[in-house]
Protein backbone atom coordinates (compact mmCIF):
# COMPACT_ATOMS: atom_id res chain seq x y z
CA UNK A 1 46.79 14.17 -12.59
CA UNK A 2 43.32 16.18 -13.48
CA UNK A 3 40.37 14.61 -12.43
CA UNK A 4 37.91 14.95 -15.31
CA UNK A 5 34.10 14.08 -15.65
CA UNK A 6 32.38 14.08 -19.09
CA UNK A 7 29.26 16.03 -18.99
CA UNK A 8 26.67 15.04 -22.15
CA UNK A 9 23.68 17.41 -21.46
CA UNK A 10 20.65 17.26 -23.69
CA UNK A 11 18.47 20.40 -24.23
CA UNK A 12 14.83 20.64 -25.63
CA UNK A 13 16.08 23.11 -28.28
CA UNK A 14 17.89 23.60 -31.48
CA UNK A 15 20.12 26.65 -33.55
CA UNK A 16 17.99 25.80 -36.47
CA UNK A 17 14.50 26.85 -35.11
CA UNK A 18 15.60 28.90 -31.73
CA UNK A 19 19.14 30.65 -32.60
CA UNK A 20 18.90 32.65 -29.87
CA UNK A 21 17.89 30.50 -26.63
CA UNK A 22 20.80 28.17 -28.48
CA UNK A 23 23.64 30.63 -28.40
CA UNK A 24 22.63 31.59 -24.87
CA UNK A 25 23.36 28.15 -23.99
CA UNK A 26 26.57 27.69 -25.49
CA UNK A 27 27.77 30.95 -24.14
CA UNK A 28 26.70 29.27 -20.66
CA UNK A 29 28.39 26.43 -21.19
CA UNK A 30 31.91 28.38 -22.39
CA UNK A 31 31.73 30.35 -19.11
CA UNK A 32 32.16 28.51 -16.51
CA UNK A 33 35.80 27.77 -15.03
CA UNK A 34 37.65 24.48 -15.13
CA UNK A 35 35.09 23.29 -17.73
CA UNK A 36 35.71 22.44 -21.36
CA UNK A 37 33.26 22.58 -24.10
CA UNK A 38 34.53 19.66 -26.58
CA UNK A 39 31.16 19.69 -28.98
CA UNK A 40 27.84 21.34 -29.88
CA UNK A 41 25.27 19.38 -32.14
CA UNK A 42 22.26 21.05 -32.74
CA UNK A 43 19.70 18.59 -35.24
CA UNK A 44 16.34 20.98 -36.34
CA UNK A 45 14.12 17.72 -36.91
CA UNK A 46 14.81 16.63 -33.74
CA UNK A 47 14.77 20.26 -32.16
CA UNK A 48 17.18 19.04 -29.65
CA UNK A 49 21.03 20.24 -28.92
CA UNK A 50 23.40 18.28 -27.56
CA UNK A 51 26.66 19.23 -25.35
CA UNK A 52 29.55 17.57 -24.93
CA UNK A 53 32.10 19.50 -21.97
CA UNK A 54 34.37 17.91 -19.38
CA UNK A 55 35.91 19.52 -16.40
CA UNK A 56 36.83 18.76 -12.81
CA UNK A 57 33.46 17.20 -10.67
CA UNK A 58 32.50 20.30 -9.35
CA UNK A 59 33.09 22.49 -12.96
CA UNK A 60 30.92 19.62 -14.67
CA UNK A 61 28.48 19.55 -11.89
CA UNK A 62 28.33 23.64 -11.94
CA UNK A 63 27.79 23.87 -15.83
CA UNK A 64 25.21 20.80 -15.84
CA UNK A 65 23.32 23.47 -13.55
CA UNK A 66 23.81 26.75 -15.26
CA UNK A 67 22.53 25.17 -18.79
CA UNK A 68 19.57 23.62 -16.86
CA UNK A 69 18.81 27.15 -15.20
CA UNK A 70 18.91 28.69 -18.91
CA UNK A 71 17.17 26.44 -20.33
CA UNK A 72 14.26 26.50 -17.54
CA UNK A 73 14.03 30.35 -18.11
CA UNK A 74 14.10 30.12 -22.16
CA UNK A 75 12.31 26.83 -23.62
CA UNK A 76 8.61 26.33 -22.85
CA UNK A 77 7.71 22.87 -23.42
CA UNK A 78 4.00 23.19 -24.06
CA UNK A 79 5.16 24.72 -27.57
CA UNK A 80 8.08 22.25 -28.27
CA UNK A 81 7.68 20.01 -31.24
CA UNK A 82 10.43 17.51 -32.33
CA UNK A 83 11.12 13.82 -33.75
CA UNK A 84 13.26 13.00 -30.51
CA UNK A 85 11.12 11.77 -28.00
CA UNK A 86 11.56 13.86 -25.02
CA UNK A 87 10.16 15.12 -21.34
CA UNK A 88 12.00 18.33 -20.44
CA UNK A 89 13.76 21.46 -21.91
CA UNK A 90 16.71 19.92 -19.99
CA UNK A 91 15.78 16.56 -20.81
CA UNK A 92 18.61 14.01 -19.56
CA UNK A 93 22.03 15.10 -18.22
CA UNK A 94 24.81 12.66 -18.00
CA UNK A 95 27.69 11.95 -15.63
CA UNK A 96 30.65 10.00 -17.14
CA UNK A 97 33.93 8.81 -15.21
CA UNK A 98 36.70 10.62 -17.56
CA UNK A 99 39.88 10.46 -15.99
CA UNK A 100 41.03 9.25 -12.11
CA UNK A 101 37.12 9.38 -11.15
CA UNK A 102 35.31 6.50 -10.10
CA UNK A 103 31.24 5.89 -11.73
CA UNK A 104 30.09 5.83 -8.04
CA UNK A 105 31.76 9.65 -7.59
CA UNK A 106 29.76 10.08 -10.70
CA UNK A 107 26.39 8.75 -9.51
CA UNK A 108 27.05 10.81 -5.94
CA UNK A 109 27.80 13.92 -8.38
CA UNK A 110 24.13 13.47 -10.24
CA UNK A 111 22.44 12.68 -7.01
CA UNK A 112 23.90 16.52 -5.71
CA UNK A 113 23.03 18.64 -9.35
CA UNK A 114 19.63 16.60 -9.43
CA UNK A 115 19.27 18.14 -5.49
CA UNK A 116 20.38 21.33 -6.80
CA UNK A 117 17.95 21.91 -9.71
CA UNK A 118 15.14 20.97 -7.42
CA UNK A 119 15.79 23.29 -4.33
CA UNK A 120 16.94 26.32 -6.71
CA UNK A 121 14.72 25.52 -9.93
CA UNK A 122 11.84 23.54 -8.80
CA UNK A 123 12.37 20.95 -11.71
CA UNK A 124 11.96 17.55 -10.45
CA UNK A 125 14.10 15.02 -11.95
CA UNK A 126 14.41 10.76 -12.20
CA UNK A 127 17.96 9.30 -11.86
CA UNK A 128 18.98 6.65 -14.17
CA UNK A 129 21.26 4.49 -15.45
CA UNK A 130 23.75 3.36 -12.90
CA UNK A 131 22.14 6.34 -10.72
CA UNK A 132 18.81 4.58 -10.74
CA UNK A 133 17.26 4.04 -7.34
CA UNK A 134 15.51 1.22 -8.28
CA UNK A 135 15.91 -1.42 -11.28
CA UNK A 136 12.72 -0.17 -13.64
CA UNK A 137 14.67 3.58 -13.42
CA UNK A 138 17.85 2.15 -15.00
CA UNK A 139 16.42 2.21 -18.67
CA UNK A 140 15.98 6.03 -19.96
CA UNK A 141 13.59 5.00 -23.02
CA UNK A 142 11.23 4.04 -19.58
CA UNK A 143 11.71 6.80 -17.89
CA UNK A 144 10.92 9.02 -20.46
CA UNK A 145 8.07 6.82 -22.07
CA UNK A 146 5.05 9.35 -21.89
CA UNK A 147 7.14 12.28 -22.71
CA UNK A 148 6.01 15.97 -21.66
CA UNK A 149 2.63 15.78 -22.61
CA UNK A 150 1.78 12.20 -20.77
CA UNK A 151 3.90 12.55 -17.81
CA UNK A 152 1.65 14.05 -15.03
CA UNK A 153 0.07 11.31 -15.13
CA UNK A 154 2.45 9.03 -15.21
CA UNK A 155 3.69 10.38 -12.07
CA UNK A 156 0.24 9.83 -10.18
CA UNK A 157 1.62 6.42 -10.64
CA UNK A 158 3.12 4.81 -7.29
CA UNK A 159 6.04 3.76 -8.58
CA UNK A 160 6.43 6.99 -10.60
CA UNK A 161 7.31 9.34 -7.75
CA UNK A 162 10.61 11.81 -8.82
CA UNK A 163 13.48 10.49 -6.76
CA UNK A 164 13.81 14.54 -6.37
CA UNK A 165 10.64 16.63 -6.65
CA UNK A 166 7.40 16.59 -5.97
CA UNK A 167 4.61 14.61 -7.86
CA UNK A 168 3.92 17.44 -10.85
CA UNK A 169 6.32 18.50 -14.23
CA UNK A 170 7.59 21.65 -13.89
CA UNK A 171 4.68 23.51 -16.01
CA UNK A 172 7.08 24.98 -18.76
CA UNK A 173 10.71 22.86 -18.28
CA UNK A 174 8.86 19.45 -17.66
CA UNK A 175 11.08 16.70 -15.53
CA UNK A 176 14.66 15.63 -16.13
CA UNK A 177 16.72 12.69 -16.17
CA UNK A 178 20.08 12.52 -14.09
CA UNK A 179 22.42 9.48 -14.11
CA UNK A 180 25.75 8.57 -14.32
CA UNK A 181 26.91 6.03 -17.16
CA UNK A 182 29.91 4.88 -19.11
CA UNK A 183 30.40 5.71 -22.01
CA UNK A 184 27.48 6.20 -25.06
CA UNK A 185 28.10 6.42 -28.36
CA UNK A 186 24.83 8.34 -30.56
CA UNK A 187 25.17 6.83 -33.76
CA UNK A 188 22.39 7.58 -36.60
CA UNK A 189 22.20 5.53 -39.66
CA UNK A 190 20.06 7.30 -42.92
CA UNK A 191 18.34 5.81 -45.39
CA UNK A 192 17.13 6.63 -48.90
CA UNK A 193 13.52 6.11 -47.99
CA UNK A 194 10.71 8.86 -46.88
CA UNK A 195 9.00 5.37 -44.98
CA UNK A 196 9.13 5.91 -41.68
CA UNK A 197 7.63 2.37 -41.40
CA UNK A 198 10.79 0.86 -42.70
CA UNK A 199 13.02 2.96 -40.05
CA UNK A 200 10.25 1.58 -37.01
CA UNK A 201 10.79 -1.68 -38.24
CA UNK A 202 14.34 -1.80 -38.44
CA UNK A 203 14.88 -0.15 -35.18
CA UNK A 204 12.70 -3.03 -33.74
CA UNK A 205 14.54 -5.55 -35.11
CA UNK A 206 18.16 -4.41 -33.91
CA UNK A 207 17.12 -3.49 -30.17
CA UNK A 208 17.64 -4.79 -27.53
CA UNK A 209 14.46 -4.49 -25.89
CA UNK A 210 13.26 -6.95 -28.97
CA UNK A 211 15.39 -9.06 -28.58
CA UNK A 212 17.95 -7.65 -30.98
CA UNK A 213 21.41 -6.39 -30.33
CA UNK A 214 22.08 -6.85 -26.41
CA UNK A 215 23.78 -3.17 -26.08
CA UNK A 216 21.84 -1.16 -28.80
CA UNK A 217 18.84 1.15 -28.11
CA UNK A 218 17.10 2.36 -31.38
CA UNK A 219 14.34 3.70 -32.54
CA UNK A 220 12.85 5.10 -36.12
CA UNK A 221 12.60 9.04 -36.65
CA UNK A 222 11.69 10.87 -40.00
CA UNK A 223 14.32 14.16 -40.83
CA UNK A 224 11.69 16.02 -43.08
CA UNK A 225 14.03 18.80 -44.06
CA UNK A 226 16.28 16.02 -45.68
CA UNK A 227 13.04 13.77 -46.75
CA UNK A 228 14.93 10.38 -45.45
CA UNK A 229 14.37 8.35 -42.37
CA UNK A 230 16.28 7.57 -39.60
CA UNK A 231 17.39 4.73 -37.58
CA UNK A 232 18.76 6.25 -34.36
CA UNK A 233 20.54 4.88 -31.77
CA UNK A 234 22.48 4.81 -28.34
CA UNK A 235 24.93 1.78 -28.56
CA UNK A 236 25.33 1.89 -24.69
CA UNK A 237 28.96 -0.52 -24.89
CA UNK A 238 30.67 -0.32 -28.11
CA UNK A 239 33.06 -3.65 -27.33
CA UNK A 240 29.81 -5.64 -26.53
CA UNK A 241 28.11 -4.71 -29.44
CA UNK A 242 30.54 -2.87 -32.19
CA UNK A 243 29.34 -0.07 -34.79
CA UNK A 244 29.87 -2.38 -37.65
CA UNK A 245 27.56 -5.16 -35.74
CA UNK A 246 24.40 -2.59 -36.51
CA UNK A 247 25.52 -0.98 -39.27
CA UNK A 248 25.88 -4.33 -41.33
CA UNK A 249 22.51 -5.61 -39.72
CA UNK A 250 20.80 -2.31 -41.11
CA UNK A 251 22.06 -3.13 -43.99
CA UNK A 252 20.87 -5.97 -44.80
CA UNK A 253 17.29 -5.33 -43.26
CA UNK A 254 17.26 -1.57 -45.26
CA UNK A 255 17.74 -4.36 -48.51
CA UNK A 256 14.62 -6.48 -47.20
CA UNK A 257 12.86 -3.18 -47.30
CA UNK A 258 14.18 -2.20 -50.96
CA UNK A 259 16.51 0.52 -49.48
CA UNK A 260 20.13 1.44 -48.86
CA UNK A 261 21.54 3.51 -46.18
CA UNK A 262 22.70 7.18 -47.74
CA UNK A 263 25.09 8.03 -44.85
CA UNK A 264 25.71 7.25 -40.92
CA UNK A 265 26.54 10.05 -37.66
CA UNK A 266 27.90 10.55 -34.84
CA UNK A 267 26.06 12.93 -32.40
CA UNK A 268 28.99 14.31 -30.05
CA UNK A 269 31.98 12.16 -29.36
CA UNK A 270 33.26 8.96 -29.51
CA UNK A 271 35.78 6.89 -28.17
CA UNK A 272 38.25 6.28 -30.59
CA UNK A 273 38.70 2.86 -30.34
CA UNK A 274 35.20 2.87 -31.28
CA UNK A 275 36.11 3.88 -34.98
CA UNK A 276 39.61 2.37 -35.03
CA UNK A 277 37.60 -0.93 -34.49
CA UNK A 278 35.06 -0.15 -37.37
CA UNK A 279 38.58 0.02 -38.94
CA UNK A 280 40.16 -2.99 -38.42
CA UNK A 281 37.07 -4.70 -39.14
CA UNK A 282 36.62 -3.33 -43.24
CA UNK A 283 39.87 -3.51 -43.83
CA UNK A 284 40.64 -6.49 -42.32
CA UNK A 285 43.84 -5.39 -40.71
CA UNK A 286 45.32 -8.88 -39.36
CA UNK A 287 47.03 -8.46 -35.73
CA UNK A 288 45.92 -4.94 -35.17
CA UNK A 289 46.99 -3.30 -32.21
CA UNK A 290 45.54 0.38 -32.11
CA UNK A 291 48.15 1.48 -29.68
CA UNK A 292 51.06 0.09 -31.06
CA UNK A 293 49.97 1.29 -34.37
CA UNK A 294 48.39 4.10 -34.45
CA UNK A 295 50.41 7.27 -34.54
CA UNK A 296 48.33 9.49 -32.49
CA UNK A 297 48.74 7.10 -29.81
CA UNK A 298 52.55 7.35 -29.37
CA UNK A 299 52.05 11.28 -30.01
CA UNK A 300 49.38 11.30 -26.94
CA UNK A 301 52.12 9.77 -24.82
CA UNK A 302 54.66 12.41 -25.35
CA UNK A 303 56.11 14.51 -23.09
């Protein structure tokens, strides 16, 4: 049987305002043996792309570092200007247990590319997530807190220190964040309002940090090509906390506000089960059994 890692690398750069630096990652990514691309997203407002690619540990691991060295060369940071909040031109790279790999291979596999980009690229980076080396680390919206333009100083800090690197950003590619994790689902829900306010509020409200949803990370963005805001979100396990759970919640606080959500997203993949439980919930399928009853399933399982 293959032994697959999922690789969900986030870059400091978008088609819409850099075509060029963009394709030269993809074409990275699509070059390098035993590794997969499965999805591109590329969002202008956020001015952030966002690969999806799974291969054997050492094809993820060898990708992960070929995007990070092209992006290192290519985005300068002191001119970067997004919604997403962010602290490097690679700015977090993922490690997730795919198929007969373990989430400690994955965490040794970040600890060895986040070694790598130092001693080759001089980028220092934080592990996080079940990588973490200590329990403050574990959270990415605290490791990043401060983004490019406040992290120096943030690393003066004692308990700051880059678990690889020394104590300064990279001047033009910044400081990344290397972890392994299980699965993430990036789920954006729109609304029909050009408040940002409302977004901020509503983002509060379904967090877990506030004291909302135990599993959901959110925050409020404004797309101003589209002239709506955003609540965006990493719903970091879908069975503890389902899609419906927030988009219902949203809902209902969007109505509070006087507005509706417009239209919902996925950024990269999903698990299916994910959806398939989004659809037994609306259509309130009684005894649903997703693998017993969903075609693709049996199909999957063919020889």
């Amino acid at each position: 049987m293959a032994r697959l890692v999922e690789c969900i690398p986030n870059f400091s750069v978008s088609r819409e305002r850099d075509p060029a630096v963009f394709q030269r990652l993809v074409d990275t990514a699509n070059s390098v043996p035993g590794c997969t691309v499965l999805d591109v997203q590329s969002d202008g407002d956020h001015n952030r792309c966002v690969f999806t690619f799974v291969g054997s540990p050492e094809a993820a691991g060898e990708a992960a570092f070929r995007l990070t060295k092209v992006a290192t060369e290519a985005i300068d940071m002191t001119r970067h200007q997004g919604q997403h909040p962010r602290m490097g031109a690679t700015d977090v790279i993922p490690f997730v247990p795919t198929m007969d790999v373990t989430l400690k291979e994955c965490v040794a596999l970040s600890k060895q590319v986040a070694q790598r980009i130092w001693e080759e690229l001089k980028v220092p980076s934080f592990l996080y997530e079940d990588s973490a080396s200590s329990p403050e680390r574990i959270n990415l919206a605290k490791v990043r807190s401060g983004q490019f333009e406040g992290m120096p100083e943030k690393l003066k800090q004692p308990q700051w220190a880059p678990d690889y690197g020394e104590r300064a950003i990279h001047p033009t590619a910044g400081i990344t964040a290397i972890g392994a994790r299980m699965p993430l689902i990036a789920y954006n829900i729109n609304l029909d309002t050009t408040d940002l306010e409302v977004a901020n509020q509503i983002a509060r409200a379904i967090r877990a940090a506030n004291g909302g949803f135990k599993y959901c990370k959110a925050i409020g963005v404004m797309l101003s090509d589209r002239g709506t805001a955003q609540v965006s979100m990493n719903m970091v396990n879908y069975e503890g906390t389902p899609l419906y759970y927030v988009f219902e919640m949203v809902r209902a606080l969007a109505d509070r506000y006087g507005a509706r959500i417009v239209g919902s997203e996925l950024v990269g993949l999903a698990p299916a089960k994910a959806l398939l439980d989004c659809a037994e919930y609306y259509l309130k399928l009684e005894n649903f059994d997703c693998r017993k009853q969903v075609m693709e399933y049996h199909l999957i399982g063919m020889e």
